[in-house]
C-alpha atoms as a PDB file:
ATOM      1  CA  UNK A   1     -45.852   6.077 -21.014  1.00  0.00           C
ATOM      2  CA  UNK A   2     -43.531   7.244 -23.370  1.00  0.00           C
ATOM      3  CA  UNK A   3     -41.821   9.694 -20.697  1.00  0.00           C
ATOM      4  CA  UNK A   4     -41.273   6.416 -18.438  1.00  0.00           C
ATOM      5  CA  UNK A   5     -39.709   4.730 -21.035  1.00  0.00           C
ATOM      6  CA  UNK A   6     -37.164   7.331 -21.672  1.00  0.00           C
ATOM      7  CA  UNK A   7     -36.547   8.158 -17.884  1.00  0.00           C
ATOM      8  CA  UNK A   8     -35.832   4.332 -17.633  1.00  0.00           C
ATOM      9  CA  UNK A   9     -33.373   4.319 -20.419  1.00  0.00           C
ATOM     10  CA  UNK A  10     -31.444   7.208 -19.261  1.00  0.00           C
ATOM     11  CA  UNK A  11     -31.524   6.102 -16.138  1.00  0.00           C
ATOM     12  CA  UNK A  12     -29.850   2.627 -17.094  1.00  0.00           C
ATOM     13  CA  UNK A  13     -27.520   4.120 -19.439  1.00  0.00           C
ATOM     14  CA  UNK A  14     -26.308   6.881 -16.272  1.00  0.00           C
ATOM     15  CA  UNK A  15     -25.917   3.667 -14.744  1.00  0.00           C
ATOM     16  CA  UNK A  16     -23.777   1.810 -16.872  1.00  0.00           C
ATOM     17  CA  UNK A  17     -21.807   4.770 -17.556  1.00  0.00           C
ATOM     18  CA  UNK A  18     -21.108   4.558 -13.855  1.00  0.00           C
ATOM     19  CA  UNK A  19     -20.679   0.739 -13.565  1.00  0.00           C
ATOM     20  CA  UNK A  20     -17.906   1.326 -16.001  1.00  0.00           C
ATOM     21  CA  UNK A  21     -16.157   4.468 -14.384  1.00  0.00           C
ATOM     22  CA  UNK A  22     -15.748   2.729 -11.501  1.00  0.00           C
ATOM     23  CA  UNK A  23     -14.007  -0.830 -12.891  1.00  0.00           C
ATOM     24  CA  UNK A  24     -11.610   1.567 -14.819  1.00  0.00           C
ATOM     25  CA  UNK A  25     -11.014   3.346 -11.894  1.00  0.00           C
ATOM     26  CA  UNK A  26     -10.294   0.214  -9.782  1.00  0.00           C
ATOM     27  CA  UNK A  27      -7.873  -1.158 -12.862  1.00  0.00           C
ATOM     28  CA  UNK A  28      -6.225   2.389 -13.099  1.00  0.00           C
ATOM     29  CA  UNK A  29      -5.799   2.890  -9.730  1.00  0.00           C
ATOM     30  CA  UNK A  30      -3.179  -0.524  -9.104  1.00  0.00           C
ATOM     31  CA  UNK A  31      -0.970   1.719 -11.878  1.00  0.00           C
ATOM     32  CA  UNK A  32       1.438   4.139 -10.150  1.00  0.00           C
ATOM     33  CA  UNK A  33       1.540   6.369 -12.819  1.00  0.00           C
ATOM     34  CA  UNK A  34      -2.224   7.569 -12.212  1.00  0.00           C
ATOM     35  CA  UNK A  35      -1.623   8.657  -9.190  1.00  0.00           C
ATOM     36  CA  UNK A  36      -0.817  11.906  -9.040  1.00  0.00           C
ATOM     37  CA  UNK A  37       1.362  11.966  -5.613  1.00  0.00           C
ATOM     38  CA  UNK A  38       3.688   9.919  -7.325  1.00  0.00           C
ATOM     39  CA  UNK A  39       4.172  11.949 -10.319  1.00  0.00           C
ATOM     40  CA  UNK A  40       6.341  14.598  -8.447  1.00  0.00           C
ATOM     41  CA  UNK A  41       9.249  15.807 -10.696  1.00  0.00           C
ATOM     42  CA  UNK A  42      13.178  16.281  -8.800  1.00  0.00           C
ATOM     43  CA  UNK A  43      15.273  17.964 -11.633  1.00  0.00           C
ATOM     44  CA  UNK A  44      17.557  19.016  -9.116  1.00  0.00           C
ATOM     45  CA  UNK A  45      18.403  16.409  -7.618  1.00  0.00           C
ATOM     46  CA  UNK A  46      18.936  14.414 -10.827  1.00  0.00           C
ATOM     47  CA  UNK A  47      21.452  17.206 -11.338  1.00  0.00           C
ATOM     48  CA  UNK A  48      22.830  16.795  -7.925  1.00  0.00           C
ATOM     49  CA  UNK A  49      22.802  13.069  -9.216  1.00  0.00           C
ATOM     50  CA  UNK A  50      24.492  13.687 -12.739  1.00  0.00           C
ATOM     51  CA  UNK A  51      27.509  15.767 -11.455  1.00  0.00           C
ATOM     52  CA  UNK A  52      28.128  13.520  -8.381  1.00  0.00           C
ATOM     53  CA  UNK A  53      28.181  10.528 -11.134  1.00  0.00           C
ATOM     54  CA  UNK A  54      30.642  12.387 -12.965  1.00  0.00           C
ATOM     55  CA  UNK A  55      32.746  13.981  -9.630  1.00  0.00           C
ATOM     56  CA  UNK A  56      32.823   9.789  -8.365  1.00  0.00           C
ATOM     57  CA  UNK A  57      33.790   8.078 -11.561  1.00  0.00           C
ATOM     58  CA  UNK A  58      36.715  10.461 -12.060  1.00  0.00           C
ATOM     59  CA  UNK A  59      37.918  10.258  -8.639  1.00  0.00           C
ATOM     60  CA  UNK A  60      38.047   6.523  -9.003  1.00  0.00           C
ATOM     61  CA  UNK A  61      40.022   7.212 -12.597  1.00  0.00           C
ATOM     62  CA  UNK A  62      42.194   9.599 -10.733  1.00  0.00           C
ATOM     63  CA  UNK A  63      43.257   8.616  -7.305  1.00  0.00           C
ATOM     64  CA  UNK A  64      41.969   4.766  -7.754  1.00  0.00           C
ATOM     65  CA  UNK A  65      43.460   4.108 -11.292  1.00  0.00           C
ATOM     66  CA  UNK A  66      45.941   6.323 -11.438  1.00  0.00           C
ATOM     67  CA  UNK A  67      44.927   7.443 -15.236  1.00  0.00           C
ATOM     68  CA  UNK A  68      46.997  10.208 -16.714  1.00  0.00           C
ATOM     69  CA  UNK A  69      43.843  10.940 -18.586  1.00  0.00           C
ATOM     70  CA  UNK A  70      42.082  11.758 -15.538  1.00  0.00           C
ATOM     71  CA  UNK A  71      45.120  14.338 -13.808  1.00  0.00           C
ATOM     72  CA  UNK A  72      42.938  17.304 -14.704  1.00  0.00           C
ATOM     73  CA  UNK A  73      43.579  21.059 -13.646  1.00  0.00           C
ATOM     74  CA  UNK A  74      42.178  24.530 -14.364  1.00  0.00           C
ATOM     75  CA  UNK A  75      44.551  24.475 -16.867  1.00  0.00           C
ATOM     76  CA  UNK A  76      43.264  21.631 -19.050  1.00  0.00           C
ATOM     77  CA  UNK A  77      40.047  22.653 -19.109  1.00  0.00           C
ATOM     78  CA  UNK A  78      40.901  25.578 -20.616  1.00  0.00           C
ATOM     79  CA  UNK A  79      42.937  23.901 -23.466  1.00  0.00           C
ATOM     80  CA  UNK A  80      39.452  21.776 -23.620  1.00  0.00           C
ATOM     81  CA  UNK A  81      37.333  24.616 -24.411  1.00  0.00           C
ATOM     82  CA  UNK A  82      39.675  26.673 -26.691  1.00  0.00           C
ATOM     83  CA  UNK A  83      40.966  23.600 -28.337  1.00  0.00           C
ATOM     84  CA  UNK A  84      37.144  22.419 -29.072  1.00  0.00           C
ATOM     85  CA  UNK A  85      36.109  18.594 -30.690  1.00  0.00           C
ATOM     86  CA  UNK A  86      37.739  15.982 -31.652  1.00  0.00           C
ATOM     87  CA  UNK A  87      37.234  12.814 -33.658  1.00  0.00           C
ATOM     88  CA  UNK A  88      38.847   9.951 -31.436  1.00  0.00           C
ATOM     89  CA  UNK A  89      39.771   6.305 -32.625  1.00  0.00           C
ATOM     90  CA  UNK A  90      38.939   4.852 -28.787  1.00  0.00           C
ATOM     91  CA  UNK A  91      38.425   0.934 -29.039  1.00  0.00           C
ATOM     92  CA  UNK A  92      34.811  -0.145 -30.307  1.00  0.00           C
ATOM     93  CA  UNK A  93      34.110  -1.514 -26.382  1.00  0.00           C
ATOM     94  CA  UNK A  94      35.055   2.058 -24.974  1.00  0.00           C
ATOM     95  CA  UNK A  95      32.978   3.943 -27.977  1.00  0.00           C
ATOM     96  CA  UNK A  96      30.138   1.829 -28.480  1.00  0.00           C
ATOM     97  CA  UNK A  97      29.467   0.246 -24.794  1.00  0.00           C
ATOM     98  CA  UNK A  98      31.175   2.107 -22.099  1.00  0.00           C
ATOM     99  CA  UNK A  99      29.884   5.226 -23.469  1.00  0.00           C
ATOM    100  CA  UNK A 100      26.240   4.782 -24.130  1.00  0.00           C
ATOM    101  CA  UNK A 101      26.078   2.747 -20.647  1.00  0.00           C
ATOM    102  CA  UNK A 102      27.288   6.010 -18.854  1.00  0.00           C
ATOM    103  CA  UNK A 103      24.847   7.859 -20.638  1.00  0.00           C
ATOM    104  CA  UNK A 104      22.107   5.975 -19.644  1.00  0.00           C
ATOM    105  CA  UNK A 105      23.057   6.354 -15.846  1.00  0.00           C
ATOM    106  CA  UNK A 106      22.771  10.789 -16.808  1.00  0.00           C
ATOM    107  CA  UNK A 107      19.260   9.921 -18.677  1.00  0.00           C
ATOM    108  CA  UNK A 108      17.891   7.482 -16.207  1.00  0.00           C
ATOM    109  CA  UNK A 109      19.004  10.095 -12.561  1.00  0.00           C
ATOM    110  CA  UNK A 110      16.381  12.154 -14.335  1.00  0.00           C
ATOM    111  CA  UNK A 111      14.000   9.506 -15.412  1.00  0.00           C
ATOM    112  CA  UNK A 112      14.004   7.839 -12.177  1.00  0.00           C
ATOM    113  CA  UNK A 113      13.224  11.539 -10.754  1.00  0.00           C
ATOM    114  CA  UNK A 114       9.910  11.539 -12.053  1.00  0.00           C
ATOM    115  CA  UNK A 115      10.960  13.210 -15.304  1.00  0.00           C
ATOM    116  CA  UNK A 116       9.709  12.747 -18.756  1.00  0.00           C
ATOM    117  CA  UNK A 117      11.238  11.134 -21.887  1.00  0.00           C
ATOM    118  CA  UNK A 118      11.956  14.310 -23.572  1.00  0.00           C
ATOM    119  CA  UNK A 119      12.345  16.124 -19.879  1.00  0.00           C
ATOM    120  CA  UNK A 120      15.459  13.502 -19.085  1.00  0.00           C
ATOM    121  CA  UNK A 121      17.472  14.045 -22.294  1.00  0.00           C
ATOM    122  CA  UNK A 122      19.095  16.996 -22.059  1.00  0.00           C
ATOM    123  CA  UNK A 123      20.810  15.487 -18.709  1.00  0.00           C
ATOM    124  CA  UNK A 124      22.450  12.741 -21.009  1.00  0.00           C
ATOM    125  CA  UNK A 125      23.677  15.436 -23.367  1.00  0.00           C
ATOM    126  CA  UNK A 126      25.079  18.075 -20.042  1.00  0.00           C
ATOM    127  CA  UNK A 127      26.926  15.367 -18.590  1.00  0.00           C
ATOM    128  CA  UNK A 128      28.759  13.859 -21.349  1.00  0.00           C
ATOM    129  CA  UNK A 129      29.703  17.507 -22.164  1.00  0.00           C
ATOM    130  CA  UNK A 130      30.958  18.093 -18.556  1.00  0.00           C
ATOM    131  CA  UNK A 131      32.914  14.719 -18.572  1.00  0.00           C
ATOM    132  CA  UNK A 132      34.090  15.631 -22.194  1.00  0.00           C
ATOM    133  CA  UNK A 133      35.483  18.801 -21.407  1.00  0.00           C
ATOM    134  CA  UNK A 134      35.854  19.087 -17.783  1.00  0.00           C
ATOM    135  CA  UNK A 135      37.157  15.609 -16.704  1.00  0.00           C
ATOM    136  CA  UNK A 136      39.805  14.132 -19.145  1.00  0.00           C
ATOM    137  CA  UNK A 137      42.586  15.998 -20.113  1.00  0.00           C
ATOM    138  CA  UNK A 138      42.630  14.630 -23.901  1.00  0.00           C
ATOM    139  CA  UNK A 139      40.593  16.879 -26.056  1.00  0.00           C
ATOM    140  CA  UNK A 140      36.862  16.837 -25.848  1.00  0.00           C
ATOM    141  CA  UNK A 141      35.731  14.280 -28.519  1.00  0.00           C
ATOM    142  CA  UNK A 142      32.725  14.950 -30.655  1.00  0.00           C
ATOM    143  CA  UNK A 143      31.933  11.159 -31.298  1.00  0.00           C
ATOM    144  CA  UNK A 144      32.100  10.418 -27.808  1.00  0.00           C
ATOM    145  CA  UNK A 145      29.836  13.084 -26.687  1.00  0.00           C
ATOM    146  CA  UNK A 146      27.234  11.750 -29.828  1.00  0.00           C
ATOM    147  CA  UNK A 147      27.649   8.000 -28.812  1.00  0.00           C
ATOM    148  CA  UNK A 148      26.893   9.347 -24.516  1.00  0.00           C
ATOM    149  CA  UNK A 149      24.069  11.211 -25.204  1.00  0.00           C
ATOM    150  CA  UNK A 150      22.345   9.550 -28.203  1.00  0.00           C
ATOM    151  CA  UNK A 151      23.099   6.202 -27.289  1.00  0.00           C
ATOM    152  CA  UNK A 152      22.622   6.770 -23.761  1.00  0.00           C
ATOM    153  CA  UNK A 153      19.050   7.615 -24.380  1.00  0.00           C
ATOM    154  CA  UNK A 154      18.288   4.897 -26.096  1.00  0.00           C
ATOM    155  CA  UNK A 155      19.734   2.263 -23.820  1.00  0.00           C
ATOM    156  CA  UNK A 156      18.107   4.354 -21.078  1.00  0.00           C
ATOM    157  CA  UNK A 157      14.862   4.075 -21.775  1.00  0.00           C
ATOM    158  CA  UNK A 158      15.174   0.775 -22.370  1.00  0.00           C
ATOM    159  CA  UNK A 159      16.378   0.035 -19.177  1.00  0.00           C
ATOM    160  CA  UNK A 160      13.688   2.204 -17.565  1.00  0.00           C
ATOM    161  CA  UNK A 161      10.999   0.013 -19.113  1.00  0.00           C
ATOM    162  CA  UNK A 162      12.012  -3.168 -18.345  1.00  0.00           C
ATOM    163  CA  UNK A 163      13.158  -2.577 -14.920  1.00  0.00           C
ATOM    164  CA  UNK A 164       9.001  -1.498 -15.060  1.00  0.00           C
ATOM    165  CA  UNK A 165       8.242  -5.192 -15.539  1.00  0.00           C
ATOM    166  CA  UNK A 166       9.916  -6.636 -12.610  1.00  0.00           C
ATOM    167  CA  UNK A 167       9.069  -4.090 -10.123  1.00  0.00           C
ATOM    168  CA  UNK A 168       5.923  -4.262  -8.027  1.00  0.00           C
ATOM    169  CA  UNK A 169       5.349  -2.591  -4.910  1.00  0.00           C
ATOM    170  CA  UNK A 170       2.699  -5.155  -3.712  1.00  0.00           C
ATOM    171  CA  UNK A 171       5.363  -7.894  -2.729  1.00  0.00           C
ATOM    172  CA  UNK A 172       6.981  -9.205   0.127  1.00  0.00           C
ATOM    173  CA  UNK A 173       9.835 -11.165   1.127  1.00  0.00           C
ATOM    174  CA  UNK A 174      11.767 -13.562  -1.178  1.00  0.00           C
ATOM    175  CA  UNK A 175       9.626 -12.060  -4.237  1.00  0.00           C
ATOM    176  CA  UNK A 176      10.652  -8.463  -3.418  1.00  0.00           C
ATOM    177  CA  UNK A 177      14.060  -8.976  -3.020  1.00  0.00           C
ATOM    178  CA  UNK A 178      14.455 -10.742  -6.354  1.00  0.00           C
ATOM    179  CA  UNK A 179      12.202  -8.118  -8.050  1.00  0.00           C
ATOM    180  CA  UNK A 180      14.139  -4.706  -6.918  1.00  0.00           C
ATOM    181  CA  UNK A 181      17.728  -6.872  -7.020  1.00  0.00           C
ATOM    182  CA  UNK A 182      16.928  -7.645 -10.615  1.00  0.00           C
ATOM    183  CA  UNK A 183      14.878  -3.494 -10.976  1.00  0.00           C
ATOM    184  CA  UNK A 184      18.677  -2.223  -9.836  1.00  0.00           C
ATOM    185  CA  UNK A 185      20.790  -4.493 -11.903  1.00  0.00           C
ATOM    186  CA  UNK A 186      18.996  -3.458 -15.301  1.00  0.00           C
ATOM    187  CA  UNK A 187      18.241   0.295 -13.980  1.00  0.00           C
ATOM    188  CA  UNK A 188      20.964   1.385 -11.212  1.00  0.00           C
ATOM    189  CA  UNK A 189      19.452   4.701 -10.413  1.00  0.00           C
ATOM    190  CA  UNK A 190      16.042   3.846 -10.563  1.00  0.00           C
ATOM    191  CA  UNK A 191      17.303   1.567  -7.554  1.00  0.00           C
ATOM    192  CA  UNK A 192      19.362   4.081  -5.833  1.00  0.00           C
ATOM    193  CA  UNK A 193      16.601   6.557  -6.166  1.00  0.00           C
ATOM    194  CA  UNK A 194      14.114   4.074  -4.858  1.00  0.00           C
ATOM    195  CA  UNK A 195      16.620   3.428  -1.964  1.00  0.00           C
ATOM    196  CA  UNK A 196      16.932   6.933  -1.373  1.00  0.00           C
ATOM    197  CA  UNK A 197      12.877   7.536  -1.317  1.00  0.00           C
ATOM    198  CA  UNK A 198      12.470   4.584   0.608  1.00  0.00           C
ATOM    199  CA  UNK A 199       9.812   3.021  -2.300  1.00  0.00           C
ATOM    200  CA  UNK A 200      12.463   0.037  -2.382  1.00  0.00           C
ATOM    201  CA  UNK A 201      11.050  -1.660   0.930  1.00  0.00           C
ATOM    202  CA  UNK A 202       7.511   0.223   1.117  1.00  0.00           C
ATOM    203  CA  UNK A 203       4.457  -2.478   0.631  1.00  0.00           C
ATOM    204  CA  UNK A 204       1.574  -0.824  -1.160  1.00  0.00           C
ATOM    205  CA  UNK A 205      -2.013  -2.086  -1.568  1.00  0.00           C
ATOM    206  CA  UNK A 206      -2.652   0.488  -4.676  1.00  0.00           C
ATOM    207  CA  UNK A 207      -0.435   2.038  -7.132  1.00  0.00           C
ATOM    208  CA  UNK A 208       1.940  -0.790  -7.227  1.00  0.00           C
ATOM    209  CA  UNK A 209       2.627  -1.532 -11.012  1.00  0.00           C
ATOM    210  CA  UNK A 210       4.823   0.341 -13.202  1.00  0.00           C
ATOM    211  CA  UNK A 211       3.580  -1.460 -16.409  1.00  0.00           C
ATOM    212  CA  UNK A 212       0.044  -2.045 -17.932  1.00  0.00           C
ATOM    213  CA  UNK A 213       0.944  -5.384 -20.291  1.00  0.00           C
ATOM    214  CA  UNK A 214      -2.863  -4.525 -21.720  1.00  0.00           C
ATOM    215  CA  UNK A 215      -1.594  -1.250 -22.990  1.00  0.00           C
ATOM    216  CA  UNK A 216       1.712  -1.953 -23.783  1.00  0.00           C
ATOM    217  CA  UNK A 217       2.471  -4.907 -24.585  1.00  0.00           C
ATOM    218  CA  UNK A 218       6.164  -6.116 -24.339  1.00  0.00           C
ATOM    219  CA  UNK A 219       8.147  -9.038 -26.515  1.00  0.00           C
ATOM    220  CA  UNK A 220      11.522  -9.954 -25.620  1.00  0.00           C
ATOM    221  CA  UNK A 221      14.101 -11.887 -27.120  1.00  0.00           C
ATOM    222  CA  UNK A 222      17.268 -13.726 -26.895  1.00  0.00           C
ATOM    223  CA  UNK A 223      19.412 -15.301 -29.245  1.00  0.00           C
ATOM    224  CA  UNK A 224      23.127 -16.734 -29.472  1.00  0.00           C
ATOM    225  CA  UNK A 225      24.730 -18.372 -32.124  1.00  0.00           C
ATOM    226  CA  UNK A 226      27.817 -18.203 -34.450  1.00  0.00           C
ATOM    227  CA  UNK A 227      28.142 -16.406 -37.775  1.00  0.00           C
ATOM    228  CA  UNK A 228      30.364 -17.737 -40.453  1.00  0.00           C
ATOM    229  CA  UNK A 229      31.641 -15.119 -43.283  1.00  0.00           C
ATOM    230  CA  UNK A 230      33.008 -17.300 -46.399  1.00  0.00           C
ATOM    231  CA  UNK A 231      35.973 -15.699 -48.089  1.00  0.00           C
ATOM    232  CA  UNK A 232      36.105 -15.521 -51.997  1.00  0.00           C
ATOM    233  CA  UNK A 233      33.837 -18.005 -51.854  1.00  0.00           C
ATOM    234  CA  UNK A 234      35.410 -20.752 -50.423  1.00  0.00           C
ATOM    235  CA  UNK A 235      33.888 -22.730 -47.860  1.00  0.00           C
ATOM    236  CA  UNK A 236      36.790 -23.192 -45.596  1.00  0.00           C
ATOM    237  CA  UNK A 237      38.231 -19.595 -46.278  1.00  0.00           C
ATOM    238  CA  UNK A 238      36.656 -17.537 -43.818  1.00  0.00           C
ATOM    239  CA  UNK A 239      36.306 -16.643 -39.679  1.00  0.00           C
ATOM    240  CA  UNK A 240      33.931 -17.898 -37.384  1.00  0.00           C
ATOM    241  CA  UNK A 241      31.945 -14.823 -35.160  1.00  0.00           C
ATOM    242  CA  UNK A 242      30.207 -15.628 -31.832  1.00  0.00           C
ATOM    243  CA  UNK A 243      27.431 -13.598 -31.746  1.00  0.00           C
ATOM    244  CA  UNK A 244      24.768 -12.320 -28.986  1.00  0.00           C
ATOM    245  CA  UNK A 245      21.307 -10.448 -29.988  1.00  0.00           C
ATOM    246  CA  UNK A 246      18.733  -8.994 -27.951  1.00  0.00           C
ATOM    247  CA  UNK A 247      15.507  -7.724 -28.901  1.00  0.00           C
ATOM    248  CA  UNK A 248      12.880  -5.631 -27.349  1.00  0.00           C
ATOM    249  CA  UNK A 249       9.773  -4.232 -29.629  1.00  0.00           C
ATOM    250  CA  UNK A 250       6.279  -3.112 -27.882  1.00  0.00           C
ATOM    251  CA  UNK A 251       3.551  -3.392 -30.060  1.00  0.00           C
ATOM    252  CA  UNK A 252       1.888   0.183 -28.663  1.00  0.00           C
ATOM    253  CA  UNK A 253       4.765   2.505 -28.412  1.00  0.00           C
ATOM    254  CA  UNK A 254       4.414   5.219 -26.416  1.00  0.00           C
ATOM    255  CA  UNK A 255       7.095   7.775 -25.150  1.00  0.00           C
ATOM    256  CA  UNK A 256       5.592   9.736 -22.120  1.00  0.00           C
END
């Protein structure tokens, strides 16, 4: 009797273990990143990517613009690499907007390639040094090659995960336009790349999320306002600053 009633209790908890294998596979498997065929890494062609970004924004500079700083020859980047770095006093929009954002068009052509965190920023760091030194004739400046690469991974990743909310390869129509319009305006190479695979217009009945809310879950928030800074302490003394804040905080973080 005894050997019946252990038979029976292995045989429910086998059973159970089962049950539950199988509803975590069905909730893994609407997840694209467990599934392994779309986990293929492209470093080169997030190189390609990288130095075609670089070769098409100073072509515009140059032949578009008409920038001096862009009239580059052999000559000037040799004077960049024997001169070495910099420290340059560009305006805070150039420094501390224009530069990250380009950055995080380097980190995200790898990211959007199937590449990890860690995997995608060294391509943030090689092409602000081949812009720094290779596609300006000023001097290559060591703040500017900081602010690309450190502030371009930051703002990358960002992007990367919340362009991961709006996509979902399940939708049709009116929906799916809105979701990979909105996917390309926060993430433009995760767009282009998914135009260039095709995954932009391709319906899917699994592996069509790009974020599990139940493992990471995601606040965001908005605020505007002004800021008033009193001077010496009077009330009327001081200057009025508009002010815009975002904020973005998961409560699980993790960096894969």
């Amino acid at each position: 009797m005894k050997l019946q009633h252990i038979a029976l209790v292995c045989l429910l908890a086998l059973s159970a273990g089962n049950v539950t294998a199988q509803i975590l596979h069905r909730s893994d498997s609407i997840y694209t990143f467990t599934d392994p065929r779309l986990q293929k890494k492209h470093p080169w062609r997030a190189a390609a990517e990288t130095f075609g970004m670089n070769v098409g924004v100073w072509a515009f500079d140059r032949y578009v613009m008409n920038e001096d700083f862009a009239k580059i020859s052999i000559g000037s980047i040799r004077r960049n690499i024997k001169h070495g770095f910099v420290w340059d006093n560009d305006q805070f929009s150039t420094n501390l907007f224009a530069h990250p954002y380009h950055g995080n068009l380097y980190f995200n052509a790898a990211r959007s390639n199937g590449l990890t965190f860690w995997e995608s920023t060294p391509y943030a760091f090689a092409g602000s040094l081949m812009w720094e030194i290779a596609a300006e004739v000023e001097p290559p400046a060591i703040n500017d090659l900081m602010a690309t690469t450190l502030g371009g991974i930051a703002l990358g990743e960002v992007t990367h995960r919340m362009s991961s909310l709006v996509l979902d390869d399940s939708k049709r129509g009116f929906s799916r336009f809105t979701r990979e319009f909105l996917g390309t305006l926060i993430c433009p190479m995760r767009g282009l790349n998914r135009m260039i695979t095709g995954e932009m217009w391709q319906v899917k009945r699994s592996h069509y999320k790009y974020h599990d809310y139940d493992r990471i879950p995601v606040h965001f928030s908005i605020g505007a306002g002004d800021r008033y800074l009193a001077d010496d302490n009077y009330l009327f003394r001081g200057e009025h600053n508009p002010y815009l804040e975002f904020g973005y905080n998961t409560e699980m973080l993790s960096i894969k």
